[in-house]
C-alpha atoms as a PDB file:
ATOM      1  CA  UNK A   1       0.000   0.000   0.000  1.00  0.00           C
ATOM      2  CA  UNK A   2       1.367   3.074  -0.783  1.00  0.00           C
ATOM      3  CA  UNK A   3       1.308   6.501   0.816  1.00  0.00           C
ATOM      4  CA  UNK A   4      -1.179   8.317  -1.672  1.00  0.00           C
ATOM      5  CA  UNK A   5      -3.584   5.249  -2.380  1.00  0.00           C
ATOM      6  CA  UNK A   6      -6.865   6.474  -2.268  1.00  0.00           C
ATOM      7  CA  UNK A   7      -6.519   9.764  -1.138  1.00  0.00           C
ATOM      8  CA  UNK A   8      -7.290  13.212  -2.914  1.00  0.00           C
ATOM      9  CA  UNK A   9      -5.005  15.937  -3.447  1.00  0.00           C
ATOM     10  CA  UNK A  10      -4.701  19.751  -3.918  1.00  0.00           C
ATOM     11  CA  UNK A  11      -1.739  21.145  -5.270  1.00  0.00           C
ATOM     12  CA  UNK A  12      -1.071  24.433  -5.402  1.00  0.00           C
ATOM     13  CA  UNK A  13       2.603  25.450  -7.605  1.00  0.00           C
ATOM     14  CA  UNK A  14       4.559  28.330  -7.619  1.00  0.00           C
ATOM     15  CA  UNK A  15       5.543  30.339 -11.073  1.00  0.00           C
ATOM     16  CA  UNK A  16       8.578  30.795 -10.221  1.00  0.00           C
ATOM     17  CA  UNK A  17       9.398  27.340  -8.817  1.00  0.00           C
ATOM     18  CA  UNK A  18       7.531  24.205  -9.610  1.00  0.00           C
ATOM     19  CA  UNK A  19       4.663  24.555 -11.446  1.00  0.00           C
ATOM     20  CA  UNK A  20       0.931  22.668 -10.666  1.00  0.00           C
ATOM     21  CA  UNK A  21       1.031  20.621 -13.351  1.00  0.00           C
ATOM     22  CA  UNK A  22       4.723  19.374 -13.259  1.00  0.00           C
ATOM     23  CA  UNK A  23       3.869  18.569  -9.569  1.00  0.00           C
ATOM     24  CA  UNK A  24       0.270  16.146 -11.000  1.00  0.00           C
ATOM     25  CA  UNK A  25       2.798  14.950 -13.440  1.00  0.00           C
ATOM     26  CA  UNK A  26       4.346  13.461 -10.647  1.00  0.00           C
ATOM     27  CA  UNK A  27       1.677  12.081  -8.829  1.00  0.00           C
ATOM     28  CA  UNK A  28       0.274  10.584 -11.457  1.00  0.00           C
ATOM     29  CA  UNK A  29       1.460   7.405 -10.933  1.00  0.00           C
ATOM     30  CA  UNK A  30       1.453   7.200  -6.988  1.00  0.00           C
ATOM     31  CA  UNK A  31      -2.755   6.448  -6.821  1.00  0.00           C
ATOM     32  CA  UNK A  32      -3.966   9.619  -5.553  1.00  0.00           C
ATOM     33  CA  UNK A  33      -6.586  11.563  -7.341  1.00  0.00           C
ATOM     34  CA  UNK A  34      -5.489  14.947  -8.304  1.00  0.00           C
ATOM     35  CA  UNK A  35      -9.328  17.371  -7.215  1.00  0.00           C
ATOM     36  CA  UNK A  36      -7.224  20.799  -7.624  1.00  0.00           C
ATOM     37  CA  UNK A  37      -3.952  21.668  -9.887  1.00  0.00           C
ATOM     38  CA  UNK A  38      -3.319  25.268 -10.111  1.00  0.00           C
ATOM     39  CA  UNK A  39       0.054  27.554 -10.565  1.00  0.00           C
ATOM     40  CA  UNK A  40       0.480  30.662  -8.365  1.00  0.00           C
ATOM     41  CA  UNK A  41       2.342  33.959  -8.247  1.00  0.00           C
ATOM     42  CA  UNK A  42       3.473  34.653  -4.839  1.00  0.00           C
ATOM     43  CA  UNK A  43       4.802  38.163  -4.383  1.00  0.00           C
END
């Protein structure tokens, strides 16, 4: 069993670091279910 099985996740990237969707990329394969991707400015 694996540490995101069947759980839901938000991410929330940075613009100037790693991006949302680089980040769901990544989970992609780990069994969680991706309910929020989005890429932020943070100033």
């Amino acid at each position: 069993m694996a540490l995101f099985d069947n759980k839901k996740v938000i991410i929330i990237g940075d613009r100037d670091g790693i991006p949302g969707p680089a980040i769901e990329e990544c989970l992609k394969t780990t069994g969680a279910e991706v309910v929020f991707s989005a890429t932020e400015c943070f100033v």
